[in-house]
Protein backbone atom coordinates (compact mmCIF):
# COMPACT_ATOMS: atom_id res chain seq x y z
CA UNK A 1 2.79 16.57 1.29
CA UNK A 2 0.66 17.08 4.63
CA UNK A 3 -0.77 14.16 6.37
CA UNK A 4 -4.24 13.50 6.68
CA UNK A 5 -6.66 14.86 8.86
CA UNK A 6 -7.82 12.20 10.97
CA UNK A 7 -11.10 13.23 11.63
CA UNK A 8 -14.20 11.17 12.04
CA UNK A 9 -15.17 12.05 8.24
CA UNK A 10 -11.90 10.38 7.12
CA UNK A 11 -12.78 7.56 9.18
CA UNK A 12 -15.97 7.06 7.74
CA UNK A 13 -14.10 7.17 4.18
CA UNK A 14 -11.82 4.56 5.33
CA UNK A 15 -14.70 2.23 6.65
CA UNK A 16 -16.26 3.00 2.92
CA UNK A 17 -13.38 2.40 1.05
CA UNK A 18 -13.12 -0.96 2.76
CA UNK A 19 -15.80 -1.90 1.94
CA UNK A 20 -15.29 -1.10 -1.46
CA UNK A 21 -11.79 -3.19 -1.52
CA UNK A 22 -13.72 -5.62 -0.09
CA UNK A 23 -16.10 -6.02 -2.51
CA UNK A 24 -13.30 -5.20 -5.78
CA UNK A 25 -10.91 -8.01 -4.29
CA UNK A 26 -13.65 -10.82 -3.64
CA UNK A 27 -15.04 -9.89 -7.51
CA UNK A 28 -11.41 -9.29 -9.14
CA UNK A 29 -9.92 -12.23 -7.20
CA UNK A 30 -6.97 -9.99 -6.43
CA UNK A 31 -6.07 -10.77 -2.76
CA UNK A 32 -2.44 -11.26 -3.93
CA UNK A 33 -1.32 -8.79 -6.11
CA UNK A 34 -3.13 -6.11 -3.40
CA UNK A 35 -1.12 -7.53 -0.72
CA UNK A 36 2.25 -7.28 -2.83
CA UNK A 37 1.51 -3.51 -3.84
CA UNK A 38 1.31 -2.62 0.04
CA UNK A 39 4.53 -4.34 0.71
CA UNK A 40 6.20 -3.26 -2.43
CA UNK A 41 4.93 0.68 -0.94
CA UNK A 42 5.81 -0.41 2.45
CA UNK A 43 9.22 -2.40 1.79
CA UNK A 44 11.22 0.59 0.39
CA UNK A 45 11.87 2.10 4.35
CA UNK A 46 15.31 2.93 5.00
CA UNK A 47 15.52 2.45 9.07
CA UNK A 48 18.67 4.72 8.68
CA UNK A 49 17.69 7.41 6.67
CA UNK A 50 13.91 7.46 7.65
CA UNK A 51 13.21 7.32 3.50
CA UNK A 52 10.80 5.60 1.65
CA UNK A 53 7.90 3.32 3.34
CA UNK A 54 4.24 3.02 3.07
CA UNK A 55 3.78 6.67 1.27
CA UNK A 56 2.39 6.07 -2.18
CA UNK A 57 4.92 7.04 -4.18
CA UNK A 58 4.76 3.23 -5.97
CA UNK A 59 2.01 4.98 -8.27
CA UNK A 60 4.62 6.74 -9.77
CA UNK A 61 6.01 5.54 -13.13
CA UNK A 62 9.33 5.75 -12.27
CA UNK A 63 8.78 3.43 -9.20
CA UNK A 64 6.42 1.07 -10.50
CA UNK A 65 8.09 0.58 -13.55
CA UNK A 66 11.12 -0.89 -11.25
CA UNK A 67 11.68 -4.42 -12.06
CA UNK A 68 10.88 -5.87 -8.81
CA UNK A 69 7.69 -4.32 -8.68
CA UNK A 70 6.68 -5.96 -12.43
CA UNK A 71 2.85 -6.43 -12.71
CA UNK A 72 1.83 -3.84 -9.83
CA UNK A 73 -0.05 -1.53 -12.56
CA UNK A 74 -2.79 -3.75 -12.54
CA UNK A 75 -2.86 -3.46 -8.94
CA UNK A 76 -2.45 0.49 -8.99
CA UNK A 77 -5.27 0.73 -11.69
CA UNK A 78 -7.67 -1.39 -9.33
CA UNK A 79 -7.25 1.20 -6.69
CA UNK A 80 -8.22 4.02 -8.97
CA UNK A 81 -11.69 2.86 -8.75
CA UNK A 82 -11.58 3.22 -5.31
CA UNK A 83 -9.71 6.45 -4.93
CA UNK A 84 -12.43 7.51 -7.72
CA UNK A 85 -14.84 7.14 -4.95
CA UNK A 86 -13.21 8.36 -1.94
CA UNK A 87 -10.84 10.81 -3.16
CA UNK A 88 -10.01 12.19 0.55
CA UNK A 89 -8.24 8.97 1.47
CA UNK A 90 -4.47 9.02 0.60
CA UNK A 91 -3.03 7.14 -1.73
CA UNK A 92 -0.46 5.56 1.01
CA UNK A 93 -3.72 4.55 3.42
CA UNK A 94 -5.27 3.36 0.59
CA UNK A 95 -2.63 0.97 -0.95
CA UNK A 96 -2.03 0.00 3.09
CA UNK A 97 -5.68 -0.37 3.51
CA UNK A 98 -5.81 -2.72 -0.04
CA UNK A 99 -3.07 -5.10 2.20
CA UNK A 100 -5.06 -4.96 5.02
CA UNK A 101 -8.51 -6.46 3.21
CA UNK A 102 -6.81 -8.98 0.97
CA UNK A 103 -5.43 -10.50 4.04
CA UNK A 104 -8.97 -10.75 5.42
CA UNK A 105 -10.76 -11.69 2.24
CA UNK A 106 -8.73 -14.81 2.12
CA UNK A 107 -10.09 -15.92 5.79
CA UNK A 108 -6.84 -13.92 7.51
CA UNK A 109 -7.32 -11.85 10.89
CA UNK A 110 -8.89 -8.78 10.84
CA UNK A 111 -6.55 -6.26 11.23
CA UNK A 112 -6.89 -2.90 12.74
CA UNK A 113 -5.71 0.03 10.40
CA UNK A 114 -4.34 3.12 11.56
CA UNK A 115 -4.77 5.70 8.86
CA UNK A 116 -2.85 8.76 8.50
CA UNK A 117 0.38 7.88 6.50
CA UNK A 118 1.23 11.23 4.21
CA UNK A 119 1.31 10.62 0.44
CA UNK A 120 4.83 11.49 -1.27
CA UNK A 121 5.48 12.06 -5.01
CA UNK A 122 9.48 10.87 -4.39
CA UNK A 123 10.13 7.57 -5.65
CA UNK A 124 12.75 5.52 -3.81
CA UNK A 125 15.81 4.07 -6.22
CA UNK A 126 15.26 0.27 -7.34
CA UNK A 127 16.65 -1.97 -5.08
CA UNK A 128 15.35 -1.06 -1.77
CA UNK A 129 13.23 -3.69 -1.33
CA UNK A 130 14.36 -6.74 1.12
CA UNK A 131 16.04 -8.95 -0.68
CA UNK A 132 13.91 -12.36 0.19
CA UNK A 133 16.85 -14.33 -1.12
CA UNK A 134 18.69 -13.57 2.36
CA UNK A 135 16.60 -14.89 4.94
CA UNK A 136 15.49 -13.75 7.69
CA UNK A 137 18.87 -11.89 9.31
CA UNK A 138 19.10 -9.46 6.19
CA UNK A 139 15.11 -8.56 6.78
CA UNK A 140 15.44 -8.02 10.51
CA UNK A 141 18.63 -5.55 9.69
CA UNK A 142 16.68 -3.69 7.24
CA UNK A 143 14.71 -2.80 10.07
């Protein structure tokens, strides 16, 4: 699929649409589960093969019905009503975006997002994630 357009217009969706996780994550008290469905989008990059990342192919069945990512649904469905709204924003910003604003809600740095990631429909295979059981050398090498 084609990245975004950048434009000021998508800009001005993003701004809305965080306000709107804003508002759904302070209500739904849902900081982290949105945090773990941007990693669990994000964690799947393959440094070697340039696969997988922050592209929103976790809404997929067949990826979020992988073991490790157990319990994202209700995540995924609390996006929906946000992608309901702004329907120009990817699915990959928006999941990123959902990270982004849970950090924040729960009194974390603001952090500047950089929209623009491409939505895919290609699931990666379960067990790409980092394995957290390794420490820090196996995360740094999956880099």
């Amino acid at each position: 699929m084609a990245a975004p357009i950048v434009d000021a217009d998508y800009l001005k969706e993003i701004d809305k649409a965080r306000r709107d996780l804003r508002a759904l994550i302070a209500c739904k008290d849902c900081a982290p589960i949105m945090l773990r469905l941007a990693w669990h989008d994000a964690g799947t990059y393959d440094a070697s093969t340039k696969t997988g990342g922050p592209n929103g192919s976790i809404r997929n069945e067949e990826e979020y019905s992988h073991g490790a990512n157990s319990g994202l649904k209700i995540a995924l469905d609390f996006c929906e009503q946000v992608k309901a709204k702004h329907p120009k924003i990817t699915y990959a910003d928006l999941y990123q975006l959902a990270g982004v604003v849970a950090v924040e809600v729960t009194g974390g740095p603001t952090i500047d997002f950089v929209p623009g990631r491409r939505d895919s429909m290609v699931s990666t295979k379960e067990g790409r994630l980092p394995d957290a059981k390794q420490g820090d050398t196996y995360f740094l090498n999956c880099l």
